[in-house]
C-alpha atoms as a PDB file:
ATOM      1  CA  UNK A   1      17.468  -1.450  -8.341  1.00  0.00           C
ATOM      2  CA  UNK A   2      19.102  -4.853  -7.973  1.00  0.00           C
ATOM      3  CA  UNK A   3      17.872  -7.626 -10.325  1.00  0.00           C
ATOM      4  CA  UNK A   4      18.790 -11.184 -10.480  1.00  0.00           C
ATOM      5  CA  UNK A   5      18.678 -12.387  -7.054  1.00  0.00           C
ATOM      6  CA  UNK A   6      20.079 -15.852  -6.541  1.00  0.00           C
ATOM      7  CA  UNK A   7      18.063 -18.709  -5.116  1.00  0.00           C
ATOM      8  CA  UNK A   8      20.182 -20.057  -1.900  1.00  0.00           C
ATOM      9  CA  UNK A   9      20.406 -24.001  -2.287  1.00  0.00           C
ATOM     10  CA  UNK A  10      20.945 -24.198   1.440  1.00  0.00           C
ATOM     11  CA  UNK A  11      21.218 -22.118   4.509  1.00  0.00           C
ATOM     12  CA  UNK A  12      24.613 -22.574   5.547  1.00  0.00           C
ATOM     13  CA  UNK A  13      25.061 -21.495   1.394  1.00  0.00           C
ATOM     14  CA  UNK A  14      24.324 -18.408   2.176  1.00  0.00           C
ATOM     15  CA  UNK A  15      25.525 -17.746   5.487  1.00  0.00           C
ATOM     16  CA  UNK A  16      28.695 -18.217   4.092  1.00  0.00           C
ATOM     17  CA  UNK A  17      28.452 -16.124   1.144  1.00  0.00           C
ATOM     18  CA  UNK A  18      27.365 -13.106   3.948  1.00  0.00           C
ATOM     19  CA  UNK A  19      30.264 -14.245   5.882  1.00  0.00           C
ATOM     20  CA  UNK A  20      32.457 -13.565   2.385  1.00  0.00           C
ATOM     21  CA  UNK A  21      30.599 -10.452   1.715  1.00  0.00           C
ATOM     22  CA  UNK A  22      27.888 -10.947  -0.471  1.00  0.00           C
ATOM     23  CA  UNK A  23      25.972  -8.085  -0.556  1.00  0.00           C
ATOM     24  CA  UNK A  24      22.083  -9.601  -1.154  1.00  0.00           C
ATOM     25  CA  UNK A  25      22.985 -12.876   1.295  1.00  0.00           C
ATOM     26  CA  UNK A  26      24.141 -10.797   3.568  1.00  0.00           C
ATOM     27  CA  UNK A  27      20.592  -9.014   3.413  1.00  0.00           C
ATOM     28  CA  UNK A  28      19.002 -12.608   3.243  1.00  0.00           C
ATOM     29  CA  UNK A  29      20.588 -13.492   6.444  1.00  0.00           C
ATOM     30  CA  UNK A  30      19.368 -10.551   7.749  1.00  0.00           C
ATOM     31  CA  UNK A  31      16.059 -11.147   7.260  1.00  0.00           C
ATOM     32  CA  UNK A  32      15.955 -14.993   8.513  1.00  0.00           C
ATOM     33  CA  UNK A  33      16.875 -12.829  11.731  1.00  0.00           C
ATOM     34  CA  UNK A  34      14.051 -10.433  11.709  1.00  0.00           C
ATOM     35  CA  UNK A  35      11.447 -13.303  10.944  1.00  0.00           C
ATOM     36  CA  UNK A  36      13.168 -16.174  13.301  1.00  0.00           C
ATOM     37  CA  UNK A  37      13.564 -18.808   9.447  1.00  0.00           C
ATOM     38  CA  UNK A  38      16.107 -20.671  10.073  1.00  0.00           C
ATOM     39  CA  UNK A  39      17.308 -19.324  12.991  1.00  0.00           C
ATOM     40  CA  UNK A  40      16.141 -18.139  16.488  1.00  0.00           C
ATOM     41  CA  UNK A  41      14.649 -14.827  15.754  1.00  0.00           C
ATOM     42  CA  UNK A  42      17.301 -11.454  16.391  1.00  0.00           C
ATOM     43  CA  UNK A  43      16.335  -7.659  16.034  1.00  0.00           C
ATOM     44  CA  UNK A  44      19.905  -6.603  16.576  1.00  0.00           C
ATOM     45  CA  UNK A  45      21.354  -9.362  14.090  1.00  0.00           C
ATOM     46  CA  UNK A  46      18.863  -8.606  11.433  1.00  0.00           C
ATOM     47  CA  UNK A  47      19.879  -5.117  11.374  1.00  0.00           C
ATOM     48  CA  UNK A  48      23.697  -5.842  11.656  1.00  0.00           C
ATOM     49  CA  UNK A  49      23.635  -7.903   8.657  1.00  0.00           C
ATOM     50  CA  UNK A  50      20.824  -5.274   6.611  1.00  0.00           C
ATOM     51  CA  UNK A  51      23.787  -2.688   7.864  1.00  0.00           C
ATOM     52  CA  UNK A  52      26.546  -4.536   5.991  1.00  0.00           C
ATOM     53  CA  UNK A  53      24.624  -5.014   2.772  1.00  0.00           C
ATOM     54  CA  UNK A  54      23.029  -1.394   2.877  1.00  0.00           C
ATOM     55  CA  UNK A  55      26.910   0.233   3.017  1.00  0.00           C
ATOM     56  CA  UNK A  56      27.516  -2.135  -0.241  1.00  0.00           C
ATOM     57  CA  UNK A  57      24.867   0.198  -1.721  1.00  0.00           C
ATOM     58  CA  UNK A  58      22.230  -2.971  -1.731  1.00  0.00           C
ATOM     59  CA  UNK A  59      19.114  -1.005  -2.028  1.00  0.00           C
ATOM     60  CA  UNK A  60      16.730  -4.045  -0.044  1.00  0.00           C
ATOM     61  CA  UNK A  61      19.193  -3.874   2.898  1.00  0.00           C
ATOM     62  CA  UNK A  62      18.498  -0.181   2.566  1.00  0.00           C
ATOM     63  CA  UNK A  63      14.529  -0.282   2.271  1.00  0.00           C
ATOM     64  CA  UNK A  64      14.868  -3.227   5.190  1.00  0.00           C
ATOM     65  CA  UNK A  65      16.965  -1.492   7.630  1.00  0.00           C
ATOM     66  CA  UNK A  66      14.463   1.964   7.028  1.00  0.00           C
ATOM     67  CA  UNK A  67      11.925  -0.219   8.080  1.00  0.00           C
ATOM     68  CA  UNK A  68      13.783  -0.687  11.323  1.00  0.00           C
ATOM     69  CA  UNK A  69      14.805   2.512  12.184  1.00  0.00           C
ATOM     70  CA  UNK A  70      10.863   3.341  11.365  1.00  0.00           C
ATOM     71  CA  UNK A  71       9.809   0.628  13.436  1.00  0.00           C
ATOM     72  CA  UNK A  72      12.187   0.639  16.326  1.00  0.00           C
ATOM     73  CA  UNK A  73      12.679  -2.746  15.382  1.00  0.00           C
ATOM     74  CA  UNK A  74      16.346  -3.814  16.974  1.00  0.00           C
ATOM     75  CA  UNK A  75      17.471  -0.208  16.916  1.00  0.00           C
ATOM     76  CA  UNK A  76      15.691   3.078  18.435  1.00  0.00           C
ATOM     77  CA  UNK A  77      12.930   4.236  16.544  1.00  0.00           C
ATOM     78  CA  UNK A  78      14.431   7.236  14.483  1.00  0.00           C
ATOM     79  CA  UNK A  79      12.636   8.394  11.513  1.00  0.00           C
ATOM     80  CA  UNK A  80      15.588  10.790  10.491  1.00  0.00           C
ATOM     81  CA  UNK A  81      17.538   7.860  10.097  1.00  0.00           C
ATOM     82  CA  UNK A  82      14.643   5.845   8.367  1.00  0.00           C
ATOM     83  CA  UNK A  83      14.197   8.532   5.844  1.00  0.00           C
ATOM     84  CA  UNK A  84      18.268   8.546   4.858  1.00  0.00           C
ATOM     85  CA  UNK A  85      18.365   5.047   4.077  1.00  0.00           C
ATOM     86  CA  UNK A  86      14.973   5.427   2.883  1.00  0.00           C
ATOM     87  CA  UNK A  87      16.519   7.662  -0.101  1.00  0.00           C
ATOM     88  CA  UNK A  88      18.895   6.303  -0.078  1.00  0.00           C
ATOM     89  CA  UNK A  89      17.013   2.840  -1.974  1.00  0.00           C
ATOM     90  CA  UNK A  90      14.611   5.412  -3.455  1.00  0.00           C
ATOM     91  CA  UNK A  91      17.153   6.996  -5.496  1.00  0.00           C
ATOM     92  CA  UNK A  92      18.155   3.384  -6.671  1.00  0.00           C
ATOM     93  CA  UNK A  93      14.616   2.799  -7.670  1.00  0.00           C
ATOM     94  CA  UNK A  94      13.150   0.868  -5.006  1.00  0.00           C
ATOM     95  CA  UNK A  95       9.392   1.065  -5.080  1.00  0.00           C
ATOM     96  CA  UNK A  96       8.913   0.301  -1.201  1.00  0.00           C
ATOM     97  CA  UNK A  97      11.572   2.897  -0.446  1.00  0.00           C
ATOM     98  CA  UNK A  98      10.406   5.269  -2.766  1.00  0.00           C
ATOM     99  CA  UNK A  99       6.745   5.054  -0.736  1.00  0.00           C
ATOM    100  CA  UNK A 100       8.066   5.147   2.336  1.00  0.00           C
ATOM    101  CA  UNK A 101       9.993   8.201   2.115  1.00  0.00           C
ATOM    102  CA  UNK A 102       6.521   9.443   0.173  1.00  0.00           C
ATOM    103  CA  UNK A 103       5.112   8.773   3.718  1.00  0.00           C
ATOM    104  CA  UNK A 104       7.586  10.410   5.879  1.00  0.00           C
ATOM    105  CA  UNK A 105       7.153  13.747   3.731  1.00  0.00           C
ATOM    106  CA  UNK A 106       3.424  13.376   3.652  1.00  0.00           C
ATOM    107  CA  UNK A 107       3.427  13.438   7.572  1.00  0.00           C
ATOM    108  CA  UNK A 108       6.720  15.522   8.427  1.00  0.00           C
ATOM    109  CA  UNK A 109       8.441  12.072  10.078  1.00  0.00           C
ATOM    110  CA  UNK A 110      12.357  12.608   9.797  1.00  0.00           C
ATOM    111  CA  UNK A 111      11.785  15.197   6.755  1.00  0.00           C
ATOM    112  CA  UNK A 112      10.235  18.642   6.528  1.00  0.00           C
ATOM    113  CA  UNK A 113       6.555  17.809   5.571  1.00  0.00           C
ATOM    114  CA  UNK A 114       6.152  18.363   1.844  1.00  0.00           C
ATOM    115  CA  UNK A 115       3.026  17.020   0.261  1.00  0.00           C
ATOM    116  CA  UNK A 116       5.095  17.669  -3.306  1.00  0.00           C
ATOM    117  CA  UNK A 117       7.732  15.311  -2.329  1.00  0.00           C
ATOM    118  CA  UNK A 118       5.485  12.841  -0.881  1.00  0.00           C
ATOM    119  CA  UNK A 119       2.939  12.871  -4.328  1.00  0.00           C
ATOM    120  CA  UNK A 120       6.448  12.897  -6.381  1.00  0.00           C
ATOM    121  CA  UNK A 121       8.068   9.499  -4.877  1.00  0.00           C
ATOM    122  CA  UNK A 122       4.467   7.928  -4.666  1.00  0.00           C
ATOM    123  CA  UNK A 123       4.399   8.384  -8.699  1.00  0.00           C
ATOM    124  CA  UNK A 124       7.793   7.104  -8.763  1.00  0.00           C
ATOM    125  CA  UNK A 125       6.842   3.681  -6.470  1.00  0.00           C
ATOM    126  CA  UNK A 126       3.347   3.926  -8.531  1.00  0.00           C
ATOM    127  CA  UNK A 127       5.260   3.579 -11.915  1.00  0.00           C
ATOM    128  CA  UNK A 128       6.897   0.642 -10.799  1.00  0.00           C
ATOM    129  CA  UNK A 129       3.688  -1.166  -9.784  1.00  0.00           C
ATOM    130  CA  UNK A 130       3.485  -0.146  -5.587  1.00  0.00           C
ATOM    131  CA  UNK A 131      -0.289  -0.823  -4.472  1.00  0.00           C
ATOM    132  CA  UNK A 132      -0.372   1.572  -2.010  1.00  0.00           C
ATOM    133  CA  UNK A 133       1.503   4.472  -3.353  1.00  0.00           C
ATOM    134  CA  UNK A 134      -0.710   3.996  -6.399  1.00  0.00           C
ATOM    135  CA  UNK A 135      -3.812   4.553  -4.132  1.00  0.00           C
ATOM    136  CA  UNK A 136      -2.058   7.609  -2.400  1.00  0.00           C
ATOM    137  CA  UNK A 137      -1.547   8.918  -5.663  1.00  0.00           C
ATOM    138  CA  UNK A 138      -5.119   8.168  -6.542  1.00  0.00           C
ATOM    139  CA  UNK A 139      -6.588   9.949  -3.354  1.00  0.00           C
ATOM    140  CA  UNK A 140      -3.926  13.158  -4.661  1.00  0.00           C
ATOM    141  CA  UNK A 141      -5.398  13.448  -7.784  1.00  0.00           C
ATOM    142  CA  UNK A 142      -9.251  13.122  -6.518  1.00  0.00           C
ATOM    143  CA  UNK A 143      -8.707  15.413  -3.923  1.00  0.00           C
ATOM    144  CA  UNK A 144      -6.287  17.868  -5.918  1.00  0.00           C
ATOM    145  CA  UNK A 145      -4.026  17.946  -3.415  1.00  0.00           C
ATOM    146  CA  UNK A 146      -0.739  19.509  -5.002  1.00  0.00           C
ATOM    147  CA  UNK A 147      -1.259  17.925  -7.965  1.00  0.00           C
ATOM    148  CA  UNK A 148      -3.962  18.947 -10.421  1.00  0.00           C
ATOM    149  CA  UNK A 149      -7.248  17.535  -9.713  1.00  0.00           C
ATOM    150  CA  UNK A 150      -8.212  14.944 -12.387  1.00  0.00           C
ATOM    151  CA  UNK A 151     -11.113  12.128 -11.334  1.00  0.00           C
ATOM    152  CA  UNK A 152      -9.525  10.437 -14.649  1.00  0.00           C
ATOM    153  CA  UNK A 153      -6.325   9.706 -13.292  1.00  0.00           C
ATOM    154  CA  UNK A 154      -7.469   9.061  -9.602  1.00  0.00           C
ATOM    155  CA  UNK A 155      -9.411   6.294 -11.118  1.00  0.00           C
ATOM    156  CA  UNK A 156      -6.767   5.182 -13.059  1.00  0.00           C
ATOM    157  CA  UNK A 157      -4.332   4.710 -10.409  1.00  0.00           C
ATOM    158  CA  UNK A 158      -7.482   3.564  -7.853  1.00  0.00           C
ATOM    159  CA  UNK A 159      -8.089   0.518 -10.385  1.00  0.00           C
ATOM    160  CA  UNK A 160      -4.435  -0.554 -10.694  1.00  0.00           C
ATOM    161  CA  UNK A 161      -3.955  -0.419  -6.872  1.00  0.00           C
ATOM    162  CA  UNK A 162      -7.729  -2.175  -6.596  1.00  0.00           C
ATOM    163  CA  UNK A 163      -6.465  -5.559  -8.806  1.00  0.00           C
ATOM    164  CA  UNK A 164      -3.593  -5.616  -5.962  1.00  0.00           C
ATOM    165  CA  UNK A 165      -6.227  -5.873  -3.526  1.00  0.00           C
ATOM    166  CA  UNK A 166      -6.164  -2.845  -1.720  1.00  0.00           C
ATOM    167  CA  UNK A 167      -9.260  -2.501  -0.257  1.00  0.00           C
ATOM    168  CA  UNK A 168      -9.454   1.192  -0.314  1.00  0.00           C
ATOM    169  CA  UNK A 169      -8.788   1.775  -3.642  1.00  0.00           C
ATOM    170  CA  UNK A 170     -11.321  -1.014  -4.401  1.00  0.00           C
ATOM    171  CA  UNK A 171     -13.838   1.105  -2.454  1.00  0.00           C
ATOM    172  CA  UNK A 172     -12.967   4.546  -3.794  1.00  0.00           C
ATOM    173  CA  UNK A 173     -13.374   2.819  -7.452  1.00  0.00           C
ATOM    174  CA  UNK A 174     -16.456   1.626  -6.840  1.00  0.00           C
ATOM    175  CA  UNK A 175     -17.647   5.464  -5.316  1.00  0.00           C
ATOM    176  CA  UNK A 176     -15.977   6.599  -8.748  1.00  0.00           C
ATOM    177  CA  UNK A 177     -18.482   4.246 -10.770  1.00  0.00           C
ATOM    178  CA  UNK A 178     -21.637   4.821  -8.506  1.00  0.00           C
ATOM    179  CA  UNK A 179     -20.839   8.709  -8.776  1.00  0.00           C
ATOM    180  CA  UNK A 180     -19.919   8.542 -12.659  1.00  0.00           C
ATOM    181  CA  UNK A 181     -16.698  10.673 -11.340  1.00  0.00           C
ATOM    182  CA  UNK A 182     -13.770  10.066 -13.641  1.00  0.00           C
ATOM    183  CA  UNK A 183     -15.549   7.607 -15.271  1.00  0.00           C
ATOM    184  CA  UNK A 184     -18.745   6.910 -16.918  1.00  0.00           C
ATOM    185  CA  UNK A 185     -21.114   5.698 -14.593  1.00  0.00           C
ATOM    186  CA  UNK A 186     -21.901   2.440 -13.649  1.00  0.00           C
ATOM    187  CA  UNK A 187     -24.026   1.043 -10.799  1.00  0.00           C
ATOM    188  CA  UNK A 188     -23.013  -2.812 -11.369  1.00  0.00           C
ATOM    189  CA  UNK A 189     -19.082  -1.978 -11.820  1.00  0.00           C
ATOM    190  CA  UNK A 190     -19.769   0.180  -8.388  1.00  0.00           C
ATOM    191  CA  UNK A 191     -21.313  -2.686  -6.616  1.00  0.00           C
ATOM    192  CA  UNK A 192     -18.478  -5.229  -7.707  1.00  0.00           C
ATOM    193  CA  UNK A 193     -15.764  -3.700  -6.460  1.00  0.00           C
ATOM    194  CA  UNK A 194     -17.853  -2.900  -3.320  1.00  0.00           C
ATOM    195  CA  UNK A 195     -18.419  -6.584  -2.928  1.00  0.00           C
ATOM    196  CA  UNK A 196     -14.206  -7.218  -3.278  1.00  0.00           C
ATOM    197  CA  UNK A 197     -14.036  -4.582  -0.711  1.00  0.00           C
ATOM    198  CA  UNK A 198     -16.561  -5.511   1.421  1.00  0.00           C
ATOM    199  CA  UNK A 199     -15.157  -9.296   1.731  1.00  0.00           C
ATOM    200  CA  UNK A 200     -11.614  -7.241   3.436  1.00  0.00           C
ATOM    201  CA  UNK A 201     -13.594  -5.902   6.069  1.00  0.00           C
ATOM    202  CA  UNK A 202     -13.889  -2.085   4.440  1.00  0.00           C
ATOM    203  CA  UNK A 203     -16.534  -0.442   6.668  1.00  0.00           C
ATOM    204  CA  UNK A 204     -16.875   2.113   4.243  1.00  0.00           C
ATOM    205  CA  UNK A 205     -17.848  -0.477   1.800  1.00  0.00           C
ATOM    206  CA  UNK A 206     -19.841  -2.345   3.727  1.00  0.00           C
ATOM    207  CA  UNK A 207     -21.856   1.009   4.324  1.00  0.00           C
ATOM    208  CA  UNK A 208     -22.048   1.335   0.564  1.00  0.00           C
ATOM    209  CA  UNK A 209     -23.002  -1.748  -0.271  1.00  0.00           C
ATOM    210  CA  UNK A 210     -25.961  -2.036   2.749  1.00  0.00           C
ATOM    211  CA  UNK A 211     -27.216   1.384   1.122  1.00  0.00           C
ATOM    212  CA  UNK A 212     -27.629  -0.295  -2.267  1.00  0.00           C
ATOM    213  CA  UNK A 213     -29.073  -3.003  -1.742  1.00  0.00           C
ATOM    214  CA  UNK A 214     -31.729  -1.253   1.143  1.00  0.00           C
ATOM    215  CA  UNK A 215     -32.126   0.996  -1.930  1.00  0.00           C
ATOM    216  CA  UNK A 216     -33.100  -2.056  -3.801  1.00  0.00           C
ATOM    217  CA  UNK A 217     -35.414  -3.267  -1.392  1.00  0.00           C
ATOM    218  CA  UNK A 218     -37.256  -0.343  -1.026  1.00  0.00           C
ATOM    219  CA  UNK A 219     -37.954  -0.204  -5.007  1.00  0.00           C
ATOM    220  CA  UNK A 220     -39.091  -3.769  -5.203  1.00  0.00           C
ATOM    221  CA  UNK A 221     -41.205  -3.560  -2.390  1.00  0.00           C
ATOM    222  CA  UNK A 222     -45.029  -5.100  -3.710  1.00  0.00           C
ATOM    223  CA  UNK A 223     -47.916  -2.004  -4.495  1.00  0.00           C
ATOM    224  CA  UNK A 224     -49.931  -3.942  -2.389  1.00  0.00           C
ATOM    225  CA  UNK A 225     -48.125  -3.259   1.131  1.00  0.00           C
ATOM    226  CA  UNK A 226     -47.794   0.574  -0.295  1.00  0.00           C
ATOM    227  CA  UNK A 227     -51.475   0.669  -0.451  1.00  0.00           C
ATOM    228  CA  UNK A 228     -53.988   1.105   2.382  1.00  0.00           C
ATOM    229  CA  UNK A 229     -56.020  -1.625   3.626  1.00  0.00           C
ATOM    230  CA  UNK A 230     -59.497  -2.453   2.442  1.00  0.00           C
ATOM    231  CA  UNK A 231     -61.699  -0.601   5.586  1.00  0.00           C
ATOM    232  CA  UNK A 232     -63.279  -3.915   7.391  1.00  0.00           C
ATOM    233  CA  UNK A 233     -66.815  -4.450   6.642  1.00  0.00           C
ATOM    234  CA  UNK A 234     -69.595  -3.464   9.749  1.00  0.00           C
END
């Protein structure tokens, strides 16, 4: 995976250096294209300048222009195509390739499905830190799917995907701790990262959270109201 990227000092900077065949401007220009900075917004520049870098081997041109071909975005949608240059970055290291392509095998798009391809390149994007793939690989190992089964580990990769602010994971977590499932239980812990949840608009969470405190409500509830009234005196 490349390292080092420069810092442009102007625009026209790195336009030229694209121009001359610089491998990551050429993949900066490309995206002032896709996101209109700079520049009046151009699907089928964007991916003619991801193109260029991505044949230098420039494994962000490569994740980039998989995104296209995923998306349709300035070429036709074609997940075959999105999974080559998918691996292409994957093999280089790249964690939002190596995701991606986790994706496409999970759900058969461009690839043969193969749920032990997809959990392999989600541990490999999960290793380097991707929120997501860590809370695929969290659901893998809760559920047991291909993997070994291991609440442990689910929660481990749930609560490194949960400080990134995936809501999900912040929810499953918090089911972990209110269950005591992979770790030792913990109604407070559960109800915080409902509450982080909750605040992203996770229904599931919200759910949660309504149950506990209902729960709550109920148990406080004064003797007095639980007990009958005094009959009324003739």
């Amino acid at each position: 995976m490349q390292k080092g990227r420069r810092i442009w000092q102007s625009f026209e900077e790195m336009r030229r250096a694209a121009e001359e065949g610089d491998a990551q401007a050429q993949c900066d220009f490309g995206f002032c294209f896709q996101n209109g900075q700079s520049v009046q917004q151009d699907p089928q520049e964007a991916v003619k300048w991801y193109r260029r870098a991505a044949d230098q081997n420039y494994a962000v041109a490569q994740t980039y222009l998989g995104v296209c071909y995923l998306s349709g975005f300035g070429v036709p949608q074609e997940f075959g195509q999105a999974a080559k240059w998918f691996r292409e970055a994957a093999e280089q290291g790249d964690p939002a390739a190596q995701f991606n392509l986790g994706v496409l095998y999970e759900t058969g798009q461009g690839v043969p499905q193969n749920y032990a391809e997809a959990a392999k390149w989600y541990h490999s994007a999960a290793e380097r830190g991707e929120p997501q793939a860590q809370f695929n690989l969290g659901v893998y190992y809760e559920t047991g799917q291909v993997v070994p089964q291991d609440y442990a580990e689910a929660v481990k990769w749930y609560k490194l995907a949960a400080e990134q602010e995936v809501a999900p994971a912040q929810c499953n977590l918090g089911l972990c701790y209110n269950t005591g499932r992979g770790v030792e239980q913990n109604t407070q812990e559960a109800v915080r990262w409902f509450i982080r949840a909750a605040r992203q608009g996770d229904k599931t969470a919200q759910h949660n959270l309504g149950v506990h405190y209902a729960s709550l409500e109920a148990a406080e509830t004064p003797e007095a109201e639980t007990q009958p009234a005094d009959e009324t005196q003739a």
